[in-house]
PDB file of N, CA and C in Angstrom:
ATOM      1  N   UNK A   1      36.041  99.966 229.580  1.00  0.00           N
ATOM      2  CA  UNK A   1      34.674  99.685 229.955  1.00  0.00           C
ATOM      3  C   UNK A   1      34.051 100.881 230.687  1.00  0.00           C
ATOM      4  N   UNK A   2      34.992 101.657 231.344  1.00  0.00           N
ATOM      5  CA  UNK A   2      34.404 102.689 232.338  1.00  0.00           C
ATOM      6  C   UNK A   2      33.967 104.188 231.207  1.00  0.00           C
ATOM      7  N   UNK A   3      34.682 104.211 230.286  1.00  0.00           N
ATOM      8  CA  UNK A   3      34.140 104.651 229.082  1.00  0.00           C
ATOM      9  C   UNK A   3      33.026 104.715 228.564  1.00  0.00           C
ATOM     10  N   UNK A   4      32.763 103.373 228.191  1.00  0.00           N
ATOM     11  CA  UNK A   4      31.131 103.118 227.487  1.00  0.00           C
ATOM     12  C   UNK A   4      30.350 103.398 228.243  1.00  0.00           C
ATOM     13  N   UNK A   5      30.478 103.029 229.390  1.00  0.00           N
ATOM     14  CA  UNK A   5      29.538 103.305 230.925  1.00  0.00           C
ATOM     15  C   UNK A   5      29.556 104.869 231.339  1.00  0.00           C
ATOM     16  N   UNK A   6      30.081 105.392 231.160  1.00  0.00           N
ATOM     17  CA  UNK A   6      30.174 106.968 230.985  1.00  0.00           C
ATOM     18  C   UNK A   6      29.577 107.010 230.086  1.00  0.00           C
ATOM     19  N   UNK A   7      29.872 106.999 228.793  1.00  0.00           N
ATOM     20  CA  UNK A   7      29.105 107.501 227.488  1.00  0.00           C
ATOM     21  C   UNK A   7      27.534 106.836 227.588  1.00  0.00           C
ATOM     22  N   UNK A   8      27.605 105.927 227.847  1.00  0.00           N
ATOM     23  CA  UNK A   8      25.868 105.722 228.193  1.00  0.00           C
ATOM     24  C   UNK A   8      25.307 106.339 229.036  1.00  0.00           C
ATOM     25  N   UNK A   9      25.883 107.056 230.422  1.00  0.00           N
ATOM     26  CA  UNK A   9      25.114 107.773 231.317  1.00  0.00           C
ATOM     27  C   UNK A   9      25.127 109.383 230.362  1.00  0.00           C
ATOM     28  N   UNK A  10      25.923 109.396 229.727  1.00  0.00           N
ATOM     29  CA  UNK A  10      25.570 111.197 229.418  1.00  0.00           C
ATOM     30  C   UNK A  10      24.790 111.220 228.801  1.00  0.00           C
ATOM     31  N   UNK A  11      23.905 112.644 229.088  1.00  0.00           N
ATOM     32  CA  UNK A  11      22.688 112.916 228.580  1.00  0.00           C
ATOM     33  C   UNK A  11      22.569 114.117 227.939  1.00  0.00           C
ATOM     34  N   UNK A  12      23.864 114.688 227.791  1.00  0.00           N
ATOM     35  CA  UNK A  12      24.527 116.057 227.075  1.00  0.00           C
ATOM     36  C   UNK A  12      23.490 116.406 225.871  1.00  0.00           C
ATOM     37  N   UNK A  13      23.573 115.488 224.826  1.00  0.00           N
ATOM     38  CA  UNK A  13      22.436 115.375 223.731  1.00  0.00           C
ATOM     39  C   UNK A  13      21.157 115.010 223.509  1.00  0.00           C
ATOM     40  N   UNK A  14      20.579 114.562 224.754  1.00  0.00           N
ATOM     41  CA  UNK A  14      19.687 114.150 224.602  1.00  0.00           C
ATOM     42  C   UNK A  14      18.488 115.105 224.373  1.00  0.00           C
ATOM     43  N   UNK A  15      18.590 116.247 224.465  1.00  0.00           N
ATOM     44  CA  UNK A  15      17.278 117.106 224.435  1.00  0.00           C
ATOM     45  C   UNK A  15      17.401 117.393 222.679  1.00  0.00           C
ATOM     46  N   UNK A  16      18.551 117.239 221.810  1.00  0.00           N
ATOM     47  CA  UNK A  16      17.975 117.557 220.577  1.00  0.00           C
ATOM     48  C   UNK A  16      18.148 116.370 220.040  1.00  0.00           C
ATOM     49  N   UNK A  17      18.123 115.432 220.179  1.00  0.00           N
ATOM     50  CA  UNK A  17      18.048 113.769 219.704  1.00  0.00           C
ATOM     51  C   UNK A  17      16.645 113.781 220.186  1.00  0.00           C
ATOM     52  N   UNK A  18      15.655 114.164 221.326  1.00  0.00           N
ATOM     53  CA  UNK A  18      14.200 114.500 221.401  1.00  0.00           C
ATOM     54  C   UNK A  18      13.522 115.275 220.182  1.00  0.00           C
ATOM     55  N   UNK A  19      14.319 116.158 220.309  1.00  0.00           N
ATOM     56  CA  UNK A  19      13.621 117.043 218.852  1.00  0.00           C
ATOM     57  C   UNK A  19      14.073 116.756 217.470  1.00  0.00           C
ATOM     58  N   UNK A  20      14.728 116.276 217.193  1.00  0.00           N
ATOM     59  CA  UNK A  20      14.805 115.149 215.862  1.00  0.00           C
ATOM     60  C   UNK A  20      14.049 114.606 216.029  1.00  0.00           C
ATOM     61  N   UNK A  21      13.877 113.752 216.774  1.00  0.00           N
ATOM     62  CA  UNK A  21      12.566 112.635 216.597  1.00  0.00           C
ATOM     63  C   UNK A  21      11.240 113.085 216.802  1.00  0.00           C
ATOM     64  N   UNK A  22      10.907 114.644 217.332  1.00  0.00           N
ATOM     65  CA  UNK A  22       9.782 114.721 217.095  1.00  0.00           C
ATOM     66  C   UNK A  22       9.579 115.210 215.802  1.00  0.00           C
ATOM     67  N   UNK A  23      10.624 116.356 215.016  1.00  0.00           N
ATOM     68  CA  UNK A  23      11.112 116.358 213.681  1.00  0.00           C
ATOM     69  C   UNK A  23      10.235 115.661 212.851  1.00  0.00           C
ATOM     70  N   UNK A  24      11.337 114.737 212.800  1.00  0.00           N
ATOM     71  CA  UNK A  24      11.135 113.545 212.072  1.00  0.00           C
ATOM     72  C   UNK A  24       9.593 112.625 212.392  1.00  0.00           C
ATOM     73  N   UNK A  25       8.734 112.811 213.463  1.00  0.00           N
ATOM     74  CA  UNK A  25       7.337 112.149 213.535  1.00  0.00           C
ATOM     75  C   UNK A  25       6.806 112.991 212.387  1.00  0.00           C
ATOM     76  N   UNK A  26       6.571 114.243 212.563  1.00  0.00           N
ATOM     77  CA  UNK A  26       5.633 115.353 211.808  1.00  0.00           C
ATOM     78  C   UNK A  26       5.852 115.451 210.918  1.00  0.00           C
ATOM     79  N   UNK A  27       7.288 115.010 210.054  1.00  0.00           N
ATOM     80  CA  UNK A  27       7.358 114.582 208.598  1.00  0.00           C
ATOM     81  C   UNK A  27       6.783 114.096 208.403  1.00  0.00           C
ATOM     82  N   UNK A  28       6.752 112.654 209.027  1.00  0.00           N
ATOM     83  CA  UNK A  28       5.950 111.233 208.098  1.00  0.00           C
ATOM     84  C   UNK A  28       4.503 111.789 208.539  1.00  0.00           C
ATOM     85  N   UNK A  29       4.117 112.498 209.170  1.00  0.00           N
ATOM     86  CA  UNK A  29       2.776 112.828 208.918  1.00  0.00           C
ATOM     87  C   UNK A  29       2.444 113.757 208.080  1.00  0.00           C
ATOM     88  N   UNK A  30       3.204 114.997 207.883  1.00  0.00           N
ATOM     89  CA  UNK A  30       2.848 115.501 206.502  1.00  0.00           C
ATOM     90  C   UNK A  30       3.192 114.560 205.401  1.00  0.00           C
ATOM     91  N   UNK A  31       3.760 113.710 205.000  1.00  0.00           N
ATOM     92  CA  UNK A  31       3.816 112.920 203.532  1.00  0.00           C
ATOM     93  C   UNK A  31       2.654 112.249 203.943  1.00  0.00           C
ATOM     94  N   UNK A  32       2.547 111.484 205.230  1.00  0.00           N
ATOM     95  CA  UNK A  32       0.920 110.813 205.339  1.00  0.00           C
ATOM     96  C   UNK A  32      -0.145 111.150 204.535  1.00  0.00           C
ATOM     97  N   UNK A  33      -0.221 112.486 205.116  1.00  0.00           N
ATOM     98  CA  UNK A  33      -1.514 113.229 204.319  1.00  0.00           C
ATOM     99  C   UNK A  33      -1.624 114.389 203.487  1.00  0.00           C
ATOM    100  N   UNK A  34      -0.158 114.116 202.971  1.00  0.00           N
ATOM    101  CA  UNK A  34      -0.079 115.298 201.594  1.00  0.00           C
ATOM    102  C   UNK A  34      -1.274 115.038 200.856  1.00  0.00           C
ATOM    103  N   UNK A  35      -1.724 113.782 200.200  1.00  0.00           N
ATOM    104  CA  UNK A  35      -1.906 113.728 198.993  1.00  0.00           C
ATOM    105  C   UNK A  35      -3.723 113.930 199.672  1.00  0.00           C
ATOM    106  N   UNK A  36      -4.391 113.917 200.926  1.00  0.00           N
ATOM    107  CA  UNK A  36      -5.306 113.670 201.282  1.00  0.00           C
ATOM    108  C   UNK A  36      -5.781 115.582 201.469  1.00  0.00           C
ATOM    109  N   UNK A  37      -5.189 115.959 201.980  1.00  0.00           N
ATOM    110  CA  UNK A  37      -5.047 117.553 201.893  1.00  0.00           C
ATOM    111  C   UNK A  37      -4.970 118.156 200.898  1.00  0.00           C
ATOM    112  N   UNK A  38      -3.903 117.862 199.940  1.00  0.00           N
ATOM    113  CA  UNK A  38      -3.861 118.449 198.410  1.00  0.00           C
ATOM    114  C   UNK A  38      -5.028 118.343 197.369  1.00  0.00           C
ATOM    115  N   UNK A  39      -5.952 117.020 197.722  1.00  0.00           N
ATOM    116  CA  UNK A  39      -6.833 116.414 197.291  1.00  0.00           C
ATOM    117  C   UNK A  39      -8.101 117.954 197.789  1.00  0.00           C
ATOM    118  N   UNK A  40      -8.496 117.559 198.711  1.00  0.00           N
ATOM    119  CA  UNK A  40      -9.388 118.675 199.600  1.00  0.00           C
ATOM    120  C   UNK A  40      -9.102 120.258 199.329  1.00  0.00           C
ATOM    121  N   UNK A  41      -7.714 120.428 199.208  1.00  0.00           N
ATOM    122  CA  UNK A  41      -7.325 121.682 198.856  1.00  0.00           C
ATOM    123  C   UNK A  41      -7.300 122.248 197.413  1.00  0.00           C
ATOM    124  N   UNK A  42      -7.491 121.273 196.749  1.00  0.00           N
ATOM    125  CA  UNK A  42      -7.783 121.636 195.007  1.00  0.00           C
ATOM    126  C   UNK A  42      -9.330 121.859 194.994  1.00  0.00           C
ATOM    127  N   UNK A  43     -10.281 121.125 195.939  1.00  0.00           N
ATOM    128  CA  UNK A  43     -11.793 120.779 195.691  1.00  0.00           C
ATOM    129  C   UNK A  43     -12.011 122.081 196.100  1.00  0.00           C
ATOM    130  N   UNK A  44     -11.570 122.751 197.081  1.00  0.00           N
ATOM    131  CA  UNK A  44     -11.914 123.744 197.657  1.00  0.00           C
ATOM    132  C   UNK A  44     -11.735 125.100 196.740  1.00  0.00           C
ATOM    133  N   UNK A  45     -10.351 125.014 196.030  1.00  0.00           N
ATOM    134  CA  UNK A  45      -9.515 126.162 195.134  1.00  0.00           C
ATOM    135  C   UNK A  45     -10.776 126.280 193.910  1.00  0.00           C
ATOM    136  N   UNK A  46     -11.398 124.876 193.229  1.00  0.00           N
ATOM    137  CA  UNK A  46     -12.391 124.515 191.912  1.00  0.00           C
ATOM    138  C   UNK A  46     -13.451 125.209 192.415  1.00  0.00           C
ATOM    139  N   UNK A  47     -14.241 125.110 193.533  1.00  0.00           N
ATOM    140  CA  UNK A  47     -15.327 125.403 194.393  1.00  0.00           C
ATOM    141  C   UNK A  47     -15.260 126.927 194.038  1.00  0.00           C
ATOM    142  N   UNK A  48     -14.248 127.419 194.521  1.00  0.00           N
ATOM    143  CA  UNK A  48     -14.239 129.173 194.926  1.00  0.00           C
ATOM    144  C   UNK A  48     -14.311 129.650 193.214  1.00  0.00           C
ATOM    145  N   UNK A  49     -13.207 129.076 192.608  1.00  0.00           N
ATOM    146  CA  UNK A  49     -12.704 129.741 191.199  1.00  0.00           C
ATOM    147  C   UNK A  49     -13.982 129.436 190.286  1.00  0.00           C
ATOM    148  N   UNK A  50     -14.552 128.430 190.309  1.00  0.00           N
ATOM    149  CA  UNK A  50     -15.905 127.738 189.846  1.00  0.00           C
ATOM    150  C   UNK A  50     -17.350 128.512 189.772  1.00  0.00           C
ATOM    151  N   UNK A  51     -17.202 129.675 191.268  1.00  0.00           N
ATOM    152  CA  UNK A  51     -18.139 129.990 191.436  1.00  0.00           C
ATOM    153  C   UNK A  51     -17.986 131.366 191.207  1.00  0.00           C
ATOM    154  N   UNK A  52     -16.254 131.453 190.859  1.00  0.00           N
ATOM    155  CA  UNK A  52     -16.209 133.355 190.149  1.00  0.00           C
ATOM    156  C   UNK A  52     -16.573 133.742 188.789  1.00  0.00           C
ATOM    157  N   UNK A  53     -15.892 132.553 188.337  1.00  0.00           N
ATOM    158  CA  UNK A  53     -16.483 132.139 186.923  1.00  0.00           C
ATOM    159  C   UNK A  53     -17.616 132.493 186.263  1.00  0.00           C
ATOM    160  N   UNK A  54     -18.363 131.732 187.265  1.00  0.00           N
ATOM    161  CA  UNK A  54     -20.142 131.989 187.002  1.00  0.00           C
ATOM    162  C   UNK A  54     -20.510 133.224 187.049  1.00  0.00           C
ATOM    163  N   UNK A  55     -20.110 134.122 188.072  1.00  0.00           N
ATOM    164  CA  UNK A  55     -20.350 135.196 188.478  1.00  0.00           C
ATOM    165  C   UNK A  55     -19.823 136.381 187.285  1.00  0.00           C
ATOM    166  N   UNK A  56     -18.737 136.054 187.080  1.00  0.00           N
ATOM    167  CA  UNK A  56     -17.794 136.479 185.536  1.00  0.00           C
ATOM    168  C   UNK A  56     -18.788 136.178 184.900  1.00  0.00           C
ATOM    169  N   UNK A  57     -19.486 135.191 184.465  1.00  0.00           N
ATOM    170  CA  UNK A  57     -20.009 135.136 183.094  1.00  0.00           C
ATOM    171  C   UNK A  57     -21.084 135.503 183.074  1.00  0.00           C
ATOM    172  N   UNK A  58     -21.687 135.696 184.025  1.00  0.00           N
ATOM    173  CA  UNK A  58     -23.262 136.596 184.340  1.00  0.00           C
ATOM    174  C   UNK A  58     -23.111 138.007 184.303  1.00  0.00           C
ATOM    175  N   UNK A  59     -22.183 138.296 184.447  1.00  0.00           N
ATOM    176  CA  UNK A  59     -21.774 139.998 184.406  1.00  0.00           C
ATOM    177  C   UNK A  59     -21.654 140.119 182.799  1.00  0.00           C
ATOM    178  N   UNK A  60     -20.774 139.178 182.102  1.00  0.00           N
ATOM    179  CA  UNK A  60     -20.630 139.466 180.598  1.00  0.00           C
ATOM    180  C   UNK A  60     -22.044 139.276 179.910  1.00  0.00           C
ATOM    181  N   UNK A  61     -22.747 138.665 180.195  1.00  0.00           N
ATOM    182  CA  UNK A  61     -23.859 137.995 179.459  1.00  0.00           C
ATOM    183  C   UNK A  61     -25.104 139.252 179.815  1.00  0.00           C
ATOM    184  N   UNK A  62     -25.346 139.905 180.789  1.00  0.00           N
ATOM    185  CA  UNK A  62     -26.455 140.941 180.712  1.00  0.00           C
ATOM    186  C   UNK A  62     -25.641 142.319 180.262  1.00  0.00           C
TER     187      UNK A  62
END
């Protein structure tokens, strides 16, 4: 018993059993909002490439 009661007071690990779990928060928030970012980040990539395009094809055309 004086065992377990030891092993419950040590705190040897506890500072990277903290950082796993903060780890592991900021995962589930990047999968959160992969698809919400990736979304925004394509609109943005269409936007730019969209508007070189144009610019490309006004140069060929005069």
């Amino acid at each position: 018993m004086k065992k377990v009661i030891a092993y419950l007071k040590d705190e040897s690990g506890q500072t990277s059993t903290e950082y796993i779990l903060l780890v592991a928060v900021v995962a589930m928030i990047v999968f959160k909002f992969k698809t919400t970012a990736g979304s925004k980040l394509d609109g943005l990539t269409q936007a730019v490439f969209g508007k070189a395009d144009k610019m490309v094809d006004g140069i060929q055309t005069e």
